[in-house]
C-alpha atoms as a PDB file:
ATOM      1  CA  UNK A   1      98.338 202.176 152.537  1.00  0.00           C
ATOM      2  CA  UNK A   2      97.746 198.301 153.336  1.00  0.00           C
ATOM      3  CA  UNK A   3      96.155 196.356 150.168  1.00  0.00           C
ATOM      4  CA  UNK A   4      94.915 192.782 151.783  1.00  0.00           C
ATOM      5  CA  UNK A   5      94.115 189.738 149.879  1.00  0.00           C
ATOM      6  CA  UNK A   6      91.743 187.787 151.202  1.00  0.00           C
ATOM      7  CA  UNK A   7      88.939 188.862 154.463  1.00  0.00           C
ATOM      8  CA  UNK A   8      90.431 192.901 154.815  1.00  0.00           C
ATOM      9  CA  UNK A   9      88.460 193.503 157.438  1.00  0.00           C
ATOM     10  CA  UNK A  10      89.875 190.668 159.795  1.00  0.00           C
ATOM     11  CA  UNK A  11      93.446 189.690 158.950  1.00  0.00           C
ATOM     12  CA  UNK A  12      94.572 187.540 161.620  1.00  0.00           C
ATOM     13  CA  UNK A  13      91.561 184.604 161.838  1.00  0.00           C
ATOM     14  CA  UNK A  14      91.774 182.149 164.647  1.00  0.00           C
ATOM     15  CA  UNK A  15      89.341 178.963 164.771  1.00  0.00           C
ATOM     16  CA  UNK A  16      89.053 176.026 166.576  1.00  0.00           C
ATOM     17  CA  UNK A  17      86.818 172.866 166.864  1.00  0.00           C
ATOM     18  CA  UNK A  18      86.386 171.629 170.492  1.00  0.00           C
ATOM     19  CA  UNK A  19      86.809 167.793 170.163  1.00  0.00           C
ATOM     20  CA  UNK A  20      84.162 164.953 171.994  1.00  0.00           C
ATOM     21  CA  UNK A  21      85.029 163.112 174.375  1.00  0.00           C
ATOM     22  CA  UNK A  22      88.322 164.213 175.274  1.00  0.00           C
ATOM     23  CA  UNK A  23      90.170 161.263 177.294  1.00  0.00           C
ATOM     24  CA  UNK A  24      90.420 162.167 180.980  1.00  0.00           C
ATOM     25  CA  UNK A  25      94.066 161.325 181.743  1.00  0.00           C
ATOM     26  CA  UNK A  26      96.184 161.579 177.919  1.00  0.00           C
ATOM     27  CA  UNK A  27      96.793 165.769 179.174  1.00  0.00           C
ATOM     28  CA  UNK A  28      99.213 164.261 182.005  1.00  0.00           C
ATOM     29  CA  UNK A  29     101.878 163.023 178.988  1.00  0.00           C
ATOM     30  CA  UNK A  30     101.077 165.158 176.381  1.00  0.00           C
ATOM     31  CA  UNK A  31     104.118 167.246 177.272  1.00  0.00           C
ATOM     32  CA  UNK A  32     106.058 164.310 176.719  1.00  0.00           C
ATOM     33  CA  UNK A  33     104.324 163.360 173.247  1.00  0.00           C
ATOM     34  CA  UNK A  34     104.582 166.728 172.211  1.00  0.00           C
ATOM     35  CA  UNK A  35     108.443 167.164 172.398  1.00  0.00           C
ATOM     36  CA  UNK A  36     109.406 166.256 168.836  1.00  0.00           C
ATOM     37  CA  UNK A  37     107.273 169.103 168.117  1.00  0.00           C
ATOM     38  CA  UNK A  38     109.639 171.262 170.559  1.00  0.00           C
ATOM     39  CA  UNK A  39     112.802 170.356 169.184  1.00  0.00           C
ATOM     40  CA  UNK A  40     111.332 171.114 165.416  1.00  0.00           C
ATOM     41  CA  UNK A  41     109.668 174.350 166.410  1.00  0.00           C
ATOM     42  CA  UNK A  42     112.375 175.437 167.920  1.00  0.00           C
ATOM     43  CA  UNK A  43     114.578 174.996 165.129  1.00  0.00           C
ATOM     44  CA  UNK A  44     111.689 176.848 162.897  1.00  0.00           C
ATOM     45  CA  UNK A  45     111.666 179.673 165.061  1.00  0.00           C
ATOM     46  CA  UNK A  46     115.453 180.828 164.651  1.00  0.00           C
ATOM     47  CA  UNK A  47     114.202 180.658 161.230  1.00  0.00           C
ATOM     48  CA  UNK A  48     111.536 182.356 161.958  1.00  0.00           C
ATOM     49  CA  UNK A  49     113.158 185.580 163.372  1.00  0.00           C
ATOM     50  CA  UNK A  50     115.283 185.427 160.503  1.00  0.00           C
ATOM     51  CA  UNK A  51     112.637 186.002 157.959  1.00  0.00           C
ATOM     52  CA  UNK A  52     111.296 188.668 159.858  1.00  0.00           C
ATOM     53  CA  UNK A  53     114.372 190.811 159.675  1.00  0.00           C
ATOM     54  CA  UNK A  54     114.752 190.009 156.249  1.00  0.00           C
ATOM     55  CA  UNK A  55     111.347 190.759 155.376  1.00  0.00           C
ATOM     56  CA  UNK A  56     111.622 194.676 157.643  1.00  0.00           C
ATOM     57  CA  UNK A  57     114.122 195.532 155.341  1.00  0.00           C
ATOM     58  CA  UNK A  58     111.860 193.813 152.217  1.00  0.00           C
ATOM     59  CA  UNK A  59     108.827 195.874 153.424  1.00  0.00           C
ATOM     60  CA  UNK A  60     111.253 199.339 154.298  1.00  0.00           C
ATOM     61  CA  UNK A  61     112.252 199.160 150.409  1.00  0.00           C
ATOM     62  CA  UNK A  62     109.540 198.220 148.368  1.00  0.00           C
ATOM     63  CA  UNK A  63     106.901 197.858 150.944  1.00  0.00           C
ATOM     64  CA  UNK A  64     106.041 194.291 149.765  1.00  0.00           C
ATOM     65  CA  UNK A  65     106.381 191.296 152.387  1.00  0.00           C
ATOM     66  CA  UNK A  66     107.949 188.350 150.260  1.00  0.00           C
ATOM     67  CA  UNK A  67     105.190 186.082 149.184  1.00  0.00           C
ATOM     68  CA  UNK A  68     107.286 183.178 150.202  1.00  0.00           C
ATOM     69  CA  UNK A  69     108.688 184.226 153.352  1.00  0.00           C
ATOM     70  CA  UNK A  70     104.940 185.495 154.408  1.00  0.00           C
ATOM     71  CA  UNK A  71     103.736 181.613 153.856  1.00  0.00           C
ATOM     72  CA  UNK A  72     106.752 180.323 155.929  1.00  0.00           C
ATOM     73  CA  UNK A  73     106.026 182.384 159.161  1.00  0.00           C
ATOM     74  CA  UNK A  74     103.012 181.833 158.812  1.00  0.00           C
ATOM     75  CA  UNK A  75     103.145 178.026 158.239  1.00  0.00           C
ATOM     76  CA  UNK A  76     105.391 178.503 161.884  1.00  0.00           C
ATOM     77  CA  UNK A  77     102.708 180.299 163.107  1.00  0.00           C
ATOM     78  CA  UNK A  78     100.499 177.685 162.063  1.00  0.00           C
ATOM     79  CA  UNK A  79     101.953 174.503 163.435  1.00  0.00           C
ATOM     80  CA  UNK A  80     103.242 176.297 166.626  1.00  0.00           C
ATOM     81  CA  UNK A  81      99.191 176.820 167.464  1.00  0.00           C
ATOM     82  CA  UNK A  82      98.157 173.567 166.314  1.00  0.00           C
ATOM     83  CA  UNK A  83     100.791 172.062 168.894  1.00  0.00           C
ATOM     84  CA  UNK A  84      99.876 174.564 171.265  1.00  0.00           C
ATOM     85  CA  UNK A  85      96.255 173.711 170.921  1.00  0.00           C
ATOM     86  CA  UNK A  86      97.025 169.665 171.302  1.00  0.00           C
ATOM     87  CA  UNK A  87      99.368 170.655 174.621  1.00  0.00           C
ATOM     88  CA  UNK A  88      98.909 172.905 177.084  1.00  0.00           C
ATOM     89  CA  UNK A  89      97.479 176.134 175.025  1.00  0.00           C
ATOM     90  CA  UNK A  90      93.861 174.452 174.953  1.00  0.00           C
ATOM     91  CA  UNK A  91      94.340 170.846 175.511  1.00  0.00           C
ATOM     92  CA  UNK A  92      90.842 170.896 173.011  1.00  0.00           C
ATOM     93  CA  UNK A  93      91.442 167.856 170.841  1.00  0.00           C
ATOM     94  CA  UNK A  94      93.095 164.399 171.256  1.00  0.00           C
ATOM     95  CA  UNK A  95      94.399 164.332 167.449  1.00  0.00           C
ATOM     96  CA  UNK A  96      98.065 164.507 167.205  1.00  0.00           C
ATOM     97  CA  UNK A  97      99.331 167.815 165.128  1.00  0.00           C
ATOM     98  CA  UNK A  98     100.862 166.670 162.078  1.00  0.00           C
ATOM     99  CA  UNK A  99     104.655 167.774 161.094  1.00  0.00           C
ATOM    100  CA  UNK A 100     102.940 170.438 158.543  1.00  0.00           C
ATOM    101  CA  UNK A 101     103.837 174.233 158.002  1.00  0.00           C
ATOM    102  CA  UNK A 102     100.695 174.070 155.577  1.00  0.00           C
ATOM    103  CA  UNK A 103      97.020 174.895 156.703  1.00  0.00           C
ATOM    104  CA  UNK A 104      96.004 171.170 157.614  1.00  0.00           C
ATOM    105  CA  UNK A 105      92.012 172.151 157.317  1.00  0.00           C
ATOM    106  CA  UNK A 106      91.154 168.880 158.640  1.00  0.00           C
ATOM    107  CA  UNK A 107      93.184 169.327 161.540  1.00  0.00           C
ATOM    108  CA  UNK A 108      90.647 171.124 164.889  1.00  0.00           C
ATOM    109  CA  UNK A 109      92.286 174.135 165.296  1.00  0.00           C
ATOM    110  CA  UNK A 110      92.894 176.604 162.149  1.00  0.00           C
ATOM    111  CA  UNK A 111      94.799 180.062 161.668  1.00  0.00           C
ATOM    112  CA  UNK A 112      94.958 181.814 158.578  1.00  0.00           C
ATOM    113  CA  UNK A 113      96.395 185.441 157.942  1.00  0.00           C
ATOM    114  CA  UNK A 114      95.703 187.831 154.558  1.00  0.00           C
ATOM    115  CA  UNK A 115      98.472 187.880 152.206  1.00  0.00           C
ATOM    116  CA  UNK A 116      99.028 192.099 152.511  1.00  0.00           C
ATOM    117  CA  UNK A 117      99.504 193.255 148.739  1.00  0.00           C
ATOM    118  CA  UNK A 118     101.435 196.693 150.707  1.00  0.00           C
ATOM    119  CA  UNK A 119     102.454 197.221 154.123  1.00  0.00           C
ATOM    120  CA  UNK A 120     103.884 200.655 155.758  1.00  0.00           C
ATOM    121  CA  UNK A 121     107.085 201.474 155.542  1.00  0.00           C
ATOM    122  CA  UNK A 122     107.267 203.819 158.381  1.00  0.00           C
ATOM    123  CA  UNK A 123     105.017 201.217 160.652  1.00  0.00           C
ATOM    124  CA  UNK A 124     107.442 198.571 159.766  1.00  0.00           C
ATOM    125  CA  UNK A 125     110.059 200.901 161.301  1.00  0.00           C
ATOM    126  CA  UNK A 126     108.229 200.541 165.077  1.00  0.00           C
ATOM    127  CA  UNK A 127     105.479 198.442 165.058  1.00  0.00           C
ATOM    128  CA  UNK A 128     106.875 195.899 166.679  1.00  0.00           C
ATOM    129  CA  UNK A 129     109.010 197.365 169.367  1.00  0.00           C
ATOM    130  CA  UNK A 130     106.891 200.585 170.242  1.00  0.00           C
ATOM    131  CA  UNK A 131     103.256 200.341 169.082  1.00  0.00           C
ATOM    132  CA  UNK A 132     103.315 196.916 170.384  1.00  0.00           C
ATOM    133  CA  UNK A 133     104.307 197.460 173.743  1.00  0.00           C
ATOM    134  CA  UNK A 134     101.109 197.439 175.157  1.00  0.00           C
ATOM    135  CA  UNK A 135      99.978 194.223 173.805  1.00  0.00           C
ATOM    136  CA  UNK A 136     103.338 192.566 175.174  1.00  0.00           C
ATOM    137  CA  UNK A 137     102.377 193.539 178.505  1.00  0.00           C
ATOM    138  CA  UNK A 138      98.582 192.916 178.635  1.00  0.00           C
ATOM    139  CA  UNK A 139      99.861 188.923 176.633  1.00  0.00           C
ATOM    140  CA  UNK A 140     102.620 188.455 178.924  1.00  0.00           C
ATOM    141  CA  UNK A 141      99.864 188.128 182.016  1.00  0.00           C
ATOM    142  CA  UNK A 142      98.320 185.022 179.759  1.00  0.00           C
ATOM    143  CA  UNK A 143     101.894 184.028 178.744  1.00  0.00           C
ATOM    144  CA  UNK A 144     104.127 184.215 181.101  1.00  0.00           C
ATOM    145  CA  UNK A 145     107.780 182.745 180.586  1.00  0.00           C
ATOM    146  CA  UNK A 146     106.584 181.280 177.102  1.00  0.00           C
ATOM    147  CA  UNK A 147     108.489 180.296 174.360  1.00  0.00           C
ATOM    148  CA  UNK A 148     108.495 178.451 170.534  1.00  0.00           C
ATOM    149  CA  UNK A 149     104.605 177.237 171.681  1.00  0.00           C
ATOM    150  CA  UNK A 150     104.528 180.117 173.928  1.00  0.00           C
ATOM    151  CA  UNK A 151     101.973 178.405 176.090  1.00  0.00           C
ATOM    152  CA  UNK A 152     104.180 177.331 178.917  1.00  0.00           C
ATOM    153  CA  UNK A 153     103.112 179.811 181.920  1.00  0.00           C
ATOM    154  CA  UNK A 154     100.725 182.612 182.938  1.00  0.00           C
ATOM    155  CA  UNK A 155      96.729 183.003 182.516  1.00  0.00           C
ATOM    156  CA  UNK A 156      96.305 180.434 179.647  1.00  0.00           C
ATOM    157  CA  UNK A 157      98.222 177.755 181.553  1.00  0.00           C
ATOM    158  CA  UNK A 158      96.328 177.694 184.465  1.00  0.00           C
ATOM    159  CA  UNK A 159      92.741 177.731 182.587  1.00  0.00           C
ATOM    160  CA  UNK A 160      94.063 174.855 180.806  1.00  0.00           C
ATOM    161  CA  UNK A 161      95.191 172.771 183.638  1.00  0.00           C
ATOM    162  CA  UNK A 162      91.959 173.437 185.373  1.00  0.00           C
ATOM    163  CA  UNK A 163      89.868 172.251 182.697  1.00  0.00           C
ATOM    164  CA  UNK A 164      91.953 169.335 182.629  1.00  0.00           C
ATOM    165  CA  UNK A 165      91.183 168.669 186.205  1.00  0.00           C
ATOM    166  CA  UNK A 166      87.556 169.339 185.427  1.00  0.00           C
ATOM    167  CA  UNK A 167      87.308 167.012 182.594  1.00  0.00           C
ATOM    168  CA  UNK A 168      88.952 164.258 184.583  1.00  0.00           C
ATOM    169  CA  UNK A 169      86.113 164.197 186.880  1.00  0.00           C
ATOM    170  CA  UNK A 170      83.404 164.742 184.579  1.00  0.00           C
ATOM    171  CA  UNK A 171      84.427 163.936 181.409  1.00  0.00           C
ATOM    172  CA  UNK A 172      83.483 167.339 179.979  1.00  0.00           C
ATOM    173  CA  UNK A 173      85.562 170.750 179.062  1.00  0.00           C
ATOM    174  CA  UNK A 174      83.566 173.359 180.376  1.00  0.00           C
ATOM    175  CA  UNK A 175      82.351 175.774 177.673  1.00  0.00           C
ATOM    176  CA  UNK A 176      82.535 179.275 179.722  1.00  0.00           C
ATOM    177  CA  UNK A 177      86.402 177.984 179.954  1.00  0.00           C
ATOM    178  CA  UNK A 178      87.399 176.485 176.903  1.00  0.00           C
ATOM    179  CA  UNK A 179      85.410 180.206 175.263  1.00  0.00           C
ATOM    180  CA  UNK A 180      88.091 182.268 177.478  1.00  0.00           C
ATOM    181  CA  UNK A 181      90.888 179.939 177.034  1.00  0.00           C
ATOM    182  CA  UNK A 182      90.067 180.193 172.941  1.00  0.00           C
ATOM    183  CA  UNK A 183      89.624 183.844 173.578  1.00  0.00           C
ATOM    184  CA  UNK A 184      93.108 184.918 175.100  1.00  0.00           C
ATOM    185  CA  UNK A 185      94.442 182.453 172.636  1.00  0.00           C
ATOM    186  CA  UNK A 186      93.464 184.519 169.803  1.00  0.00           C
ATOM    187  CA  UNK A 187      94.914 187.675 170.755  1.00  0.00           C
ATOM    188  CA  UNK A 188      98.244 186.283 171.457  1.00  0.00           C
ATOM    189  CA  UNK A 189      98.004 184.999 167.594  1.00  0.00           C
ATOM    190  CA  UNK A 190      96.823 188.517 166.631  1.00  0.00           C
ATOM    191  CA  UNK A 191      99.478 190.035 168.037  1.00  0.00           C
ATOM    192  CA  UNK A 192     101.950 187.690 166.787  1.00  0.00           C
ATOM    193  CA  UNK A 193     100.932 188.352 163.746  1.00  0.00           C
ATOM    194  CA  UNK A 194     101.002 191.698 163.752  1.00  0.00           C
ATOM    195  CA  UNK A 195     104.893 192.379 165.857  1.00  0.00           C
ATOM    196  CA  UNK A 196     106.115 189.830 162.942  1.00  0.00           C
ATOM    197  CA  UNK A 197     105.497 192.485 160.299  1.00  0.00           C
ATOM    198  CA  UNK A 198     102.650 190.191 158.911  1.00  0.00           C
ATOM    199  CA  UNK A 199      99.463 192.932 158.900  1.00  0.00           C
ATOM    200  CA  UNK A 200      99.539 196.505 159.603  1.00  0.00           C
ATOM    201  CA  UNK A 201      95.890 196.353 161.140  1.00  0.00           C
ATOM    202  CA  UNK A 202      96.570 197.112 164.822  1.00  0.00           C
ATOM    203  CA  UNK A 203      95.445 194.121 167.213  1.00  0.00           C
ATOM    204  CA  UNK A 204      92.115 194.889 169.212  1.00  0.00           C
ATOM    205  CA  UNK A 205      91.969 195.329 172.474  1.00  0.00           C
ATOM    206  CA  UNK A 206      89.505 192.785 172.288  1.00  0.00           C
ATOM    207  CA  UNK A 207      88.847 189.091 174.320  1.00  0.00           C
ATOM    208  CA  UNK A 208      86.794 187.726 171.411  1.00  0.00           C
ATOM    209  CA  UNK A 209      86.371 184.424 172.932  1.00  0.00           C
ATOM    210  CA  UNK A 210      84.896 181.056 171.531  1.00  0.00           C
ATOM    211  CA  UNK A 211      86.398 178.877 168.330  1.00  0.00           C
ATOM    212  CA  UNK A 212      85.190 181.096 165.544  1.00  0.00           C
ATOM    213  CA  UNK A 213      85.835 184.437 164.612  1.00  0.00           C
ATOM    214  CA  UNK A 214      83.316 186.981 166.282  1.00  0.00           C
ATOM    215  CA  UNK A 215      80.442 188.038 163.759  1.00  0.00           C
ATOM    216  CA  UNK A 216      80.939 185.281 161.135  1.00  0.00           C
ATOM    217  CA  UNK A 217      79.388 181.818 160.492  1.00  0.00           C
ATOM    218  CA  UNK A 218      81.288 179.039 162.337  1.00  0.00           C
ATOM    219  CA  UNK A 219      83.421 177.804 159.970  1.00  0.00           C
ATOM    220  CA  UNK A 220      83.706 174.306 160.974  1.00  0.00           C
ATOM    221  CA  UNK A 221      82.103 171.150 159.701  1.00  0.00           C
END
């Protein structure tokens, strides 16, 4: 049975502060601002992968996930969204990301995951290749061909680019929008979270859209 530290009933917690006034025309070379980010991330994610099949067979034999492998995937997980939120994932702030696997609470947008005390050792065994399958297909619509940022193609990429288009005629990222964009977002980080051994709460099949967690106060300033 799964022992969390920290919010049990909601593991995986995306959040995200929509920043005012956007400028109108910086989205055009973000990609090109952005690529030191790249190259780093994609250095972290071969590392990444790495601790994850070190931590199956951690979590097959004494059903613990390292404490310090847990906080580097998820200080990957942490700067790849940050990026991804500054790029092309959400294009919602202006603020560079910093070169940080830590939590950065200053920074707009925010992911945190419970530390699991105990995780299965028979889920470990197919959560990610099985149980997840139907996630990877429903994600790979909003995805498409993504990689290290993952927000390079697909659903997300489109919403993005048209609120870019929107906000360079009105200065203004429409809310409906930016709430889906946010949304789809936050299942592709639950579900990251979840195939990288990190939780053994299954991910809803849920668009809870918006910057803060459904239900809760919103935890920004």
């Amino acid at each position: 049975m799964t022992t969390l530290v920290g919010f049990p009933d909601r593991p995986v917690r995306v959040s995200a502060r929509l920043d005012a006034p956007l400028s109108r025309w910086l989205w055009l070379v973000k990609w090109i601002l952005a690529i030191p980010h790249y190259v780093v991330l994609f250095f972290l994610w071969i590392a990444f992968t790495v601790v994850c099949v070190i931590a199956f067979f951690a979590i097959l034999f004494t059903e613990r996930y390292p404490r310090a492998l847990f906080d580097f995937n998820l200080g990957v997980l942490r700067w790849s969204w940050r990026v991804a939120y500054y790029s092309y994932g959400a294009l919602g702030t202006d603020t560079y990301p910093p070169f940080s696997l830590g939590a950065e609470p200053d920074y707009p947008a925010r992911l945190d995951v419970a530390y699991p005390e105990r995780l299965s050792r028979g889920l470990v065994l197919v959560k990610w290749w099985l149980l997840a399958i139907p996630h990877y297909i429903v994600i790979g619509f909003f995805l498409g061909g993504a990689h290290l940022g993952w927000w390079y193609g697909g659903l997300i990429l489109v919403l993005t680019i048209i609120a870019a288009v929107i906000m360079a005629f009105t200065e203004e990222y429409p809310k409906d929008l930016y709430d889906l964009v946010l949304g789809l977002n936050r299942w592709v980080l639950r579900v990251a979270a979840y195939t990288s051994l990190m939780t053994d709460q299954y991910p809803p099949f849920r668009l809870d859209m918006g910057g803060s967690e459904p239900n809760t106060p919103e935890d920004q300033p």
